[in-house]
PDB file of N, CA and C in Angstrom:
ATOM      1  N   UNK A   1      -3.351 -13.764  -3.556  1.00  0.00           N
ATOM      2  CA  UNK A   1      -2.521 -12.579  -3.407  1.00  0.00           C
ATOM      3  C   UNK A   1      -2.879 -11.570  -4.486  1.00  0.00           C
ATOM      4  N   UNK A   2      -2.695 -10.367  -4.106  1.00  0.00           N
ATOM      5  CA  UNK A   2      -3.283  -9.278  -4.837  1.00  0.00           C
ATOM      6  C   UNK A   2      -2.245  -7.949  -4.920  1.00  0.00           C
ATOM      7  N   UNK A   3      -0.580  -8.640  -5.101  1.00  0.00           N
ATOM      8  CA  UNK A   3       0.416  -8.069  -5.167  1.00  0.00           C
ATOM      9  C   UNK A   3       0.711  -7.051  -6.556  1.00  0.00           C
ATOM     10  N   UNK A   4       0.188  -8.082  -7.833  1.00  0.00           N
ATOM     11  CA  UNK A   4       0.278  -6.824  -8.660  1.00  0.00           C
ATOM     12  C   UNK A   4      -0.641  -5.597  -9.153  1.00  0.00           C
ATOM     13  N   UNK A   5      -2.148  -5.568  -8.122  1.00  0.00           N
ATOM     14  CA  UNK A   5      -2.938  -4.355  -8.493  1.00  0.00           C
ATOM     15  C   UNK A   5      -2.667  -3.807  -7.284  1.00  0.00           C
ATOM     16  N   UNK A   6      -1.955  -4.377  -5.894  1.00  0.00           N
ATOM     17  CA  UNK A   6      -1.455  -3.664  -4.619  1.00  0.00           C
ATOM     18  C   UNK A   6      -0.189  -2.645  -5.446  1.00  0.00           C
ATOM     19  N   UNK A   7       0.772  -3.211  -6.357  1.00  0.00           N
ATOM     20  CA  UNK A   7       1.968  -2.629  -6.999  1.00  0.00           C
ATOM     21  C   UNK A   7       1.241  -1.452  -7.820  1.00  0.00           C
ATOM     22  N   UNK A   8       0.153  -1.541  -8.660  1.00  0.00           N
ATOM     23  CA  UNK A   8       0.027  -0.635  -9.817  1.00  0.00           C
ATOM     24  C   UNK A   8      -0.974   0.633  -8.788  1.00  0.00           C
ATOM     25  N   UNK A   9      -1.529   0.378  -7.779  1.00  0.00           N
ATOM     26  CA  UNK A   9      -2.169   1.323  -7.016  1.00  0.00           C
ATOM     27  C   UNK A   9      -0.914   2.175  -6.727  1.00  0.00           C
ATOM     28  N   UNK A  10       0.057   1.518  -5.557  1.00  0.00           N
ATOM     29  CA  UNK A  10       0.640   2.248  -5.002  1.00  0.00           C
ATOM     30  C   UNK A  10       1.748   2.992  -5.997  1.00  0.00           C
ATOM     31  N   UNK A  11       1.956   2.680  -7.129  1.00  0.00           N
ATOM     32  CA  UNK A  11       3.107   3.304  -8.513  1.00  0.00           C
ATOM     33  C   UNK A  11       2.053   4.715  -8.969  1.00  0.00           C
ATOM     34  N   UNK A  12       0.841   4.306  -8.283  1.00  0.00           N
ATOM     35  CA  UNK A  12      -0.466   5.486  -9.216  1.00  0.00           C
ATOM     36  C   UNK A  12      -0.356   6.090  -8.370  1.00  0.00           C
ATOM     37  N   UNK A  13      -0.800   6.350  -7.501  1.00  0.00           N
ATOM     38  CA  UNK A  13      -0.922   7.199  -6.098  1.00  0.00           C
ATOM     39  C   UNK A  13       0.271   7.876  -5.740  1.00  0.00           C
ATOM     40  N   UNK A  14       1.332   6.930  -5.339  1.00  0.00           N
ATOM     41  CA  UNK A  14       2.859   8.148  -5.378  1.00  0.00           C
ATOM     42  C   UNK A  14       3.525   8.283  -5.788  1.00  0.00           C
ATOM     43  N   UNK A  15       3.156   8.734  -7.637  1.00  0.00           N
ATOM     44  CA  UNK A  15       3.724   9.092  -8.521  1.00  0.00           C
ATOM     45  C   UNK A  15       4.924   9.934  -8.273  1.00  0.00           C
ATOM     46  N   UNK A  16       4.798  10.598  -7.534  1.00  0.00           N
ATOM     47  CA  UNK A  16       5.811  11.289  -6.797  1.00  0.00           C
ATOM     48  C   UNK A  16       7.082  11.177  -6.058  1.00  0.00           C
ATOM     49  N   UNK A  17       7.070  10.044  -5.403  1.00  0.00           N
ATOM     50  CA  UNK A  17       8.251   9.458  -4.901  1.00  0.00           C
ATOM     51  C   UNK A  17       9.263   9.359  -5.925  1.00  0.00           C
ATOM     52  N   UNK A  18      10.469   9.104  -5.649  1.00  0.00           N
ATOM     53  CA  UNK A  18      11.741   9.274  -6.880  1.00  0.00           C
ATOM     54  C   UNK A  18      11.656   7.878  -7.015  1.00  0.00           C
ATOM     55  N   UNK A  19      11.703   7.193  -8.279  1.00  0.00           N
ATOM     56  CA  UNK A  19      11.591   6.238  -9.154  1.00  0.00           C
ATOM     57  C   UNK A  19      10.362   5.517  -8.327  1.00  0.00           C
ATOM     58  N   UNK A  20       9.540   5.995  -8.888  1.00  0.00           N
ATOM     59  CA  UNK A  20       7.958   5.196  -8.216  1.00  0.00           C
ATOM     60  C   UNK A  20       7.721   4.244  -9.585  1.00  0.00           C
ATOM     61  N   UNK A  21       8.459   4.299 -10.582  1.00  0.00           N
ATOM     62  CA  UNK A  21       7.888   3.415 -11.540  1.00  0.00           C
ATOM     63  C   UNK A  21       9.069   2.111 -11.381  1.00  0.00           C
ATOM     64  N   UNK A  22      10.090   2.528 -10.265  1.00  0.00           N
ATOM     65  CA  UNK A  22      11.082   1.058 -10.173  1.00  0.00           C
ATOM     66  C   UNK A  22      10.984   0.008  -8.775  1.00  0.00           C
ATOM     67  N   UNK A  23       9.770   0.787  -8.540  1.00  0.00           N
ATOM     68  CA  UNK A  23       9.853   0.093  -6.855  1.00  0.00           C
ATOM     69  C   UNK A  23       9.679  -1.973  -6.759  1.00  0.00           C
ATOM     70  N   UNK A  24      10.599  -1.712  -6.233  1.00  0.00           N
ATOM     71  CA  UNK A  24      10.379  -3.456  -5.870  1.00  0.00           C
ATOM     72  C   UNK A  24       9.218  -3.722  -4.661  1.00  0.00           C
ATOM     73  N   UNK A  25       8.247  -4.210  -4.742  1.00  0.00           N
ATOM     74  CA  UNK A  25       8.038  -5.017  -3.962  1.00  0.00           C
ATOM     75  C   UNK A  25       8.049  -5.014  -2.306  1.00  0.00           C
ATOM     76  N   UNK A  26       9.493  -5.176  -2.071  1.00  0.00           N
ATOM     77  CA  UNK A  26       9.929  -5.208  -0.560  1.00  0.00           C
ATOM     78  C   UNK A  26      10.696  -3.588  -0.268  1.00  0.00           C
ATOM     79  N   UNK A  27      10.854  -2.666  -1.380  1.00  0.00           N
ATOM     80  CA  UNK A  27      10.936  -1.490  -0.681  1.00  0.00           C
ATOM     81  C   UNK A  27      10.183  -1.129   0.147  1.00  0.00           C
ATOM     82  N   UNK A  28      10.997  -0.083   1.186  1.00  0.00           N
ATOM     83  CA  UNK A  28      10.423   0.494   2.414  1.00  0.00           C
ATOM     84  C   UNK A  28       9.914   1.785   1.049  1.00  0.00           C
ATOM     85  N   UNK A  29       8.776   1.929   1.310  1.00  0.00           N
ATOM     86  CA  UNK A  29       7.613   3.228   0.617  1.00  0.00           C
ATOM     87  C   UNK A  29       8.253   4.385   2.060  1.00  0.00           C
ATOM     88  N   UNK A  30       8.344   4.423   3.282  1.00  0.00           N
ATOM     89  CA  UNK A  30       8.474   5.250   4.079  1.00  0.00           C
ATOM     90  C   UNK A  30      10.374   6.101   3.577  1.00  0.00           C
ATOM     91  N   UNK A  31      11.011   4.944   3.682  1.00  0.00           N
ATOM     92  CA  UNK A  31      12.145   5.466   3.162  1.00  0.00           C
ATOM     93  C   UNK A  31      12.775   6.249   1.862  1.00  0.00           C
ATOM     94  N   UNK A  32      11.646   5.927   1.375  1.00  0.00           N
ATOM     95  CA  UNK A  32      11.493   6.349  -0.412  1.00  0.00           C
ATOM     96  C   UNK A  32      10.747   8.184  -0.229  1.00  0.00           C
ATOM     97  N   UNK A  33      10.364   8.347   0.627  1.00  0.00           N
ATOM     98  CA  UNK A  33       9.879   9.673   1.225  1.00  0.00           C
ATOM     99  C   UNK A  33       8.249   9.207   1.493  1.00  0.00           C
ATOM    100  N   UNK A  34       7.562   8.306   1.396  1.00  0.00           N
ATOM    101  CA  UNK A  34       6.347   8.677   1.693  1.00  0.00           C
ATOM    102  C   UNK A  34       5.958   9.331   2.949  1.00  0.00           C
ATOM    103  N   UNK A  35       4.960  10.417   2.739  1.00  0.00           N
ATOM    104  CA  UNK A  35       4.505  10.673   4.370  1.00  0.00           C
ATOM    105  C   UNK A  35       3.188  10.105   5.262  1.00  0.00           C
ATOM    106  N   UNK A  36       2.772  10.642   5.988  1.00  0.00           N
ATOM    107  CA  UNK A  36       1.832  10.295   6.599  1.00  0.00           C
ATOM    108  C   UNK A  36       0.511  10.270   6.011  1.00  0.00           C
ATOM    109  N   UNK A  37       0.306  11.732   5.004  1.00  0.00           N
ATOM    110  CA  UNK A  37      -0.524  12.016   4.637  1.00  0.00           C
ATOM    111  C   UNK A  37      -0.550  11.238   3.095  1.00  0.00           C
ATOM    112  N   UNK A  38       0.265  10.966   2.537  1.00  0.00           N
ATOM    113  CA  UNK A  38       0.441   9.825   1.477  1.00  0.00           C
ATOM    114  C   UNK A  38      -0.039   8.412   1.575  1.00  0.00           C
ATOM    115  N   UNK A  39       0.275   8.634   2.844  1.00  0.00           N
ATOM    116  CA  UNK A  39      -0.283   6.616   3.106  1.00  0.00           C
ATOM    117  C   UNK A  39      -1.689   6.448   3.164  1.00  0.00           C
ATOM    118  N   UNK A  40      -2.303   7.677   4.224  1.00  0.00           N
ATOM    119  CA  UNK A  40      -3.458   8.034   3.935  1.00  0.00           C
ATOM    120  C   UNK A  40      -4.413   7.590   2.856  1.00  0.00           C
ATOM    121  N   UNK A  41      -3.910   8.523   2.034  1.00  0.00           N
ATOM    122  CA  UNK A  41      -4.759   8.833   0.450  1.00  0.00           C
ATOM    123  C   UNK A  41      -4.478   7.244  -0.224  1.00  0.00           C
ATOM    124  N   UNK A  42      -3.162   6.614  -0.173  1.00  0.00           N
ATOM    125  CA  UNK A  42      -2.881   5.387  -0.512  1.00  0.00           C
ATOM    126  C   UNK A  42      -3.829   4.610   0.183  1.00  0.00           C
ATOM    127  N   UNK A  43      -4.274   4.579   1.219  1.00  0.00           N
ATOM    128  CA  UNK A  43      -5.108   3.568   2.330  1.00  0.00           C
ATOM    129  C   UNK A  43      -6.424   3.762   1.576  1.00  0.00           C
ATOM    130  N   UNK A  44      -7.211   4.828   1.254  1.00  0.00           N
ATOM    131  CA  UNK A  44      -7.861   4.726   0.601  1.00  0.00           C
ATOM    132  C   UNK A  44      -8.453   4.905  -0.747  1.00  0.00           C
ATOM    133  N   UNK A  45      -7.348   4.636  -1.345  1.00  0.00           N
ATOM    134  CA  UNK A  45      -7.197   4.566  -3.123  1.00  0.00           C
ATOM    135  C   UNK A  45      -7.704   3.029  -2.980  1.00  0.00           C
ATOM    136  N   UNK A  46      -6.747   2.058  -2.045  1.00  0.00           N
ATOM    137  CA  UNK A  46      -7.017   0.910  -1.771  1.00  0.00           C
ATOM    138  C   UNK A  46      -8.158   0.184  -1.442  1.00  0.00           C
ATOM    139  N   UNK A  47      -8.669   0.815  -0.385  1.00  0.00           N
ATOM    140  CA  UNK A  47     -10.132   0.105  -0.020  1.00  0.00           C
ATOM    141  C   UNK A  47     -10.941   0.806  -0.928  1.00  0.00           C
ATOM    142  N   UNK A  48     -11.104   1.551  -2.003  1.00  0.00           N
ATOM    143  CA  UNK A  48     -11.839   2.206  -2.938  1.00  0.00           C
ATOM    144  C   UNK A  48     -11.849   0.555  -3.874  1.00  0.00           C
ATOM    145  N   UNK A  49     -10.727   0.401  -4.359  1.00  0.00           N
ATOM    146  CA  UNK A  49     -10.077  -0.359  -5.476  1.00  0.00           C
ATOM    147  C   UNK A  49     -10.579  -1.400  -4.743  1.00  0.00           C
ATOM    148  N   UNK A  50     -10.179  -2.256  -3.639  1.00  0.00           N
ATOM    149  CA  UNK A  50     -10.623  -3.777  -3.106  1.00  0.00           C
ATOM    150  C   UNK A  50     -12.155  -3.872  -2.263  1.00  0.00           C
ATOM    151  N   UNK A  51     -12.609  -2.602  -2.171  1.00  0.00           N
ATOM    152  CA  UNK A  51     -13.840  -2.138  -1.284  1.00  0.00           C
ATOM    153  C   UNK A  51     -14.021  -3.070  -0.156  1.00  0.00           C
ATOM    154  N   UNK A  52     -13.260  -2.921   0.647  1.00  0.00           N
ATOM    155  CA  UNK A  52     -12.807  -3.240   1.579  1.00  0.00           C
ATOM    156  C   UNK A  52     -12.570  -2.409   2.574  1.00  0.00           C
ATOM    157  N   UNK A  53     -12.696  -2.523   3.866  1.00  0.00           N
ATOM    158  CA  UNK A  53     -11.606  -1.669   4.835  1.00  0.00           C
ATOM    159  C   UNK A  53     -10.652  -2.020   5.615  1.00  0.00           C
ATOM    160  N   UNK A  54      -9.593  -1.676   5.851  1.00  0.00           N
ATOM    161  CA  UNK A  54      -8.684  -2.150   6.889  1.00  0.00           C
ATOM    162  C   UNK A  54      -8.918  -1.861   8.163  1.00  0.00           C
ATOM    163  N   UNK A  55      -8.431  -3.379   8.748  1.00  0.00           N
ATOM    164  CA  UNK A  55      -9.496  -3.211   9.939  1.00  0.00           C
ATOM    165  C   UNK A  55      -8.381  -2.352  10.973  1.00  0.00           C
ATOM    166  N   UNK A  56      -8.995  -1.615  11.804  1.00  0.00           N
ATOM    167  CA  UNK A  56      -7.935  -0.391  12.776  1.00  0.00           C
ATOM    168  C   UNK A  56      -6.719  -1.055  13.121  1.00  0.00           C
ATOM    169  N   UNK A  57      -6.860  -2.212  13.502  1.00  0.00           N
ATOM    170  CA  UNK A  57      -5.427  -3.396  14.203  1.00  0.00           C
ATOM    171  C   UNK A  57      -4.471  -3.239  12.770  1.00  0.00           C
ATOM    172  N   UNK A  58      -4.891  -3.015  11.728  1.00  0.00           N
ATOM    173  CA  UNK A  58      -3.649  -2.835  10.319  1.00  0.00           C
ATOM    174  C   UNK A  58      -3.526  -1.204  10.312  1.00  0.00           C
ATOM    175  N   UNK A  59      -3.471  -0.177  10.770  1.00  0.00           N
ATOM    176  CA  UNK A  59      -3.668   0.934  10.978  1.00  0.00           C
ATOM    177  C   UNK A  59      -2.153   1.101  11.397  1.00  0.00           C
ATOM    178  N   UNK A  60      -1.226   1.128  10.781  1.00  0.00           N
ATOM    179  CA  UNK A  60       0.268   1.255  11.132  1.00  0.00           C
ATOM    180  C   UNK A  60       0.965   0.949  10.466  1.00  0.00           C
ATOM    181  N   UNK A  61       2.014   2.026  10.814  1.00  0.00           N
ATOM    182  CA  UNK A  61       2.988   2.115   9.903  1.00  0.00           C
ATOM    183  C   UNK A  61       3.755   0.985   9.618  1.00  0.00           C
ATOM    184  N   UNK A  62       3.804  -0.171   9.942  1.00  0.00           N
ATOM    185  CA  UNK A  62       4.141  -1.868   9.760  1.00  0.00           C
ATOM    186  C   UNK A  62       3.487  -2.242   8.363  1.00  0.00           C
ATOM    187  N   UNK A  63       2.056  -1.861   8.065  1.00  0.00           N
ATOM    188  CA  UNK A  63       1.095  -2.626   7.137  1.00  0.00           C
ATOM    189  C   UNK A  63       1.547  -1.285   5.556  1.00  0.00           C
ATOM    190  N   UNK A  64       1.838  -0.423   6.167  1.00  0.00           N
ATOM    191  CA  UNK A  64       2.041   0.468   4.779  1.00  0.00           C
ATOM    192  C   UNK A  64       3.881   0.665   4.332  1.00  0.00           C
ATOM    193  N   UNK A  65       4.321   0.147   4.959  1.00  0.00           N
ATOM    194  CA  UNK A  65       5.656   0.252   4.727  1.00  0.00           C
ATOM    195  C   UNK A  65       6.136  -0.619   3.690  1.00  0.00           C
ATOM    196  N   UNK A  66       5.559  -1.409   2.744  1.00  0.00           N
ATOM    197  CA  UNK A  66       6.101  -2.065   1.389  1.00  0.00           C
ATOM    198  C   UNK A  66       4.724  -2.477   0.584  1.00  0.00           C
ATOM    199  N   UNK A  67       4.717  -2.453  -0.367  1.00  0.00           N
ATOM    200  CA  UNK A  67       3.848  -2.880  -1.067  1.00  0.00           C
ATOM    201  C   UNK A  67       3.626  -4.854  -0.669  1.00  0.00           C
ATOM    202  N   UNK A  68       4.488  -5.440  -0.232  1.00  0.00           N
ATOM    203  CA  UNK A  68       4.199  -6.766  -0.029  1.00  0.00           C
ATOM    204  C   UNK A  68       3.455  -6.724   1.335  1.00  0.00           C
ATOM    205  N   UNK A  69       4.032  -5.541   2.121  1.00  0.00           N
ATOM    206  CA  UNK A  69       3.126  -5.583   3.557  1.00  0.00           C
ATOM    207  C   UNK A  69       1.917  -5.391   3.399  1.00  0.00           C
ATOM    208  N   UNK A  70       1.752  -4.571   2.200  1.00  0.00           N
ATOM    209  CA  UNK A  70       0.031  -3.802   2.197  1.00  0.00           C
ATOM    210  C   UNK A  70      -0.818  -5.647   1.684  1.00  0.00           C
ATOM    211  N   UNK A  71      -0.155  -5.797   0.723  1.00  0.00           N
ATOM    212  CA  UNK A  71      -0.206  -7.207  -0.055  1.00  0.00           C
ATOM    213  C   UNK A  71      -1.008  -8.060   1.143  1.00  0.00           C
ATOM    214  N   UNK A  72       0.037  -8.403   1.981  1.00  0.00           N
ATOM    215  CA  UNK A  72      -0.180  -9.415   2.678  1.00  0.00           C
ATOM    216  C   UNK A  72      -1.652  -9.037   3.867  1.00  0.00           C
ATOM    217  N   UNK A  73      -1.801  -7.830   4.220  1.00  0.00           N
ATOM    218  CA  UNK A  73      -3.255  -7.389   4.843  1.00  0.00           C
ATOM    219  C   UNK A  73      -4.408  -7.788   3.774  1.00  0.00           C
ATOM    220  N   UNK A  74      -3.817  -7.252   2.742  1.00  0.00           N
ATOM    221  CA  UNK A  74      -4.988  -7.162   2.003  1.00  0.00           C
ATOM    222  C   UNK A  74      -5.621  -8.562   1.841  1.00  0.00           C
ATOM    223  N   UNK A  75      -5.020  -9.495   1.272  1.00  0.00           N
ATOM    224  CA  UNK A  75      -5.466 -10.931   1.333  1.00  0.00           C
ATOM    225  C   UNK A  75      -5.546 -11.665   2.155  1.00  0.00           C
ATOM    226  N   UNK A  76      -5.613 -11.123   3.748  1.00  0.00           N
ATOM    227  CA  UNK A  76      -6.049 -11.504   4.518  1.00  0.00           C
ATOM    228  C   UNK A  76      -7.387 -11.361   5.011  1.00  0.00           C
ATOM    229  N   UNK A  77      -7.668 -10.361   5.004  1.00  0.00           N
ATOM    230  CA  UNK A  77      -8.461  -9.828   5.374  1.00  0.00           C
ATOM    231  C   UNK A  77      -9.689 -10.202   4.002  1.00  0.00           C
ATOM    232  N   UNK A  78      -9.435  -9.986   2.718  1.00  0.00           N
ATOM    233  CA  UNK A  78     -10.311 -10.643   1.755  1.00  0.00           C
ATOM    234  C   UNK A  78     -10.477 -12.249   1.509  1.00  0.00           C
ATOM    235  N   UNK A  79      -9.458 -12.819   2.388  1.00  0.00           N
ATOM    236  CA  UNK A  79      -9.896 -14.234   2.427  1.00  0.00           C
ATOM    237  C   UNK A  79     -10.567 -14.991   3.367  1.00  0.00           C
ATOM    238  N   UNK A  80     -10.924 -13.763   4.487  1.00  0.00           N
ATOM    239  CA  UNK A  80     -11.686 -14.470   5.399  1.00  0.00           C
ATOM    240  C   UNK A  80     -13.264 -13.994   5.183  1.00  0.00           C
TER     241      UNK A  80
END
């Protein structure tokens, strides 16, 4: 699992959100205000950082909606 450089990406990237330095984990990032175009730039801050890509089937708003969701793609996809 690759939950706490999935946590320190997404605290870097949307610095912006209101308390981006208290986010738990299982917060909804969408409810916190992220937009479309945030997840974006987040999607690929990420595969920059794990050089990786997400494969199109994780391409939804399901896989970016918490930092444990992004979590859980991510080490999937790097463990196979």
């Amino acid at each position: 699992m690759y939950i706490n450089e999935v946590a320190t990406i997404v605290k870097k990237t949307l610095v912006n959100l209101p308390a981006s330095d208290k986010l738990s984990h299982e917060d909804n990032l969408y409810n916190l205000g992220m937009t479309s175009l945030m997840s974006v730039n987040l999607m690929v801050e990420l595969e920059e950082y794990f050089n990786f890509h997400f494969p199109h089937t994780a391409l939804n708003i399901n896989t970016f909606q918490s930092i444990k969701s992004i979590d859980a793609v991510i080490s999937e996809v790097l463990s196979n």
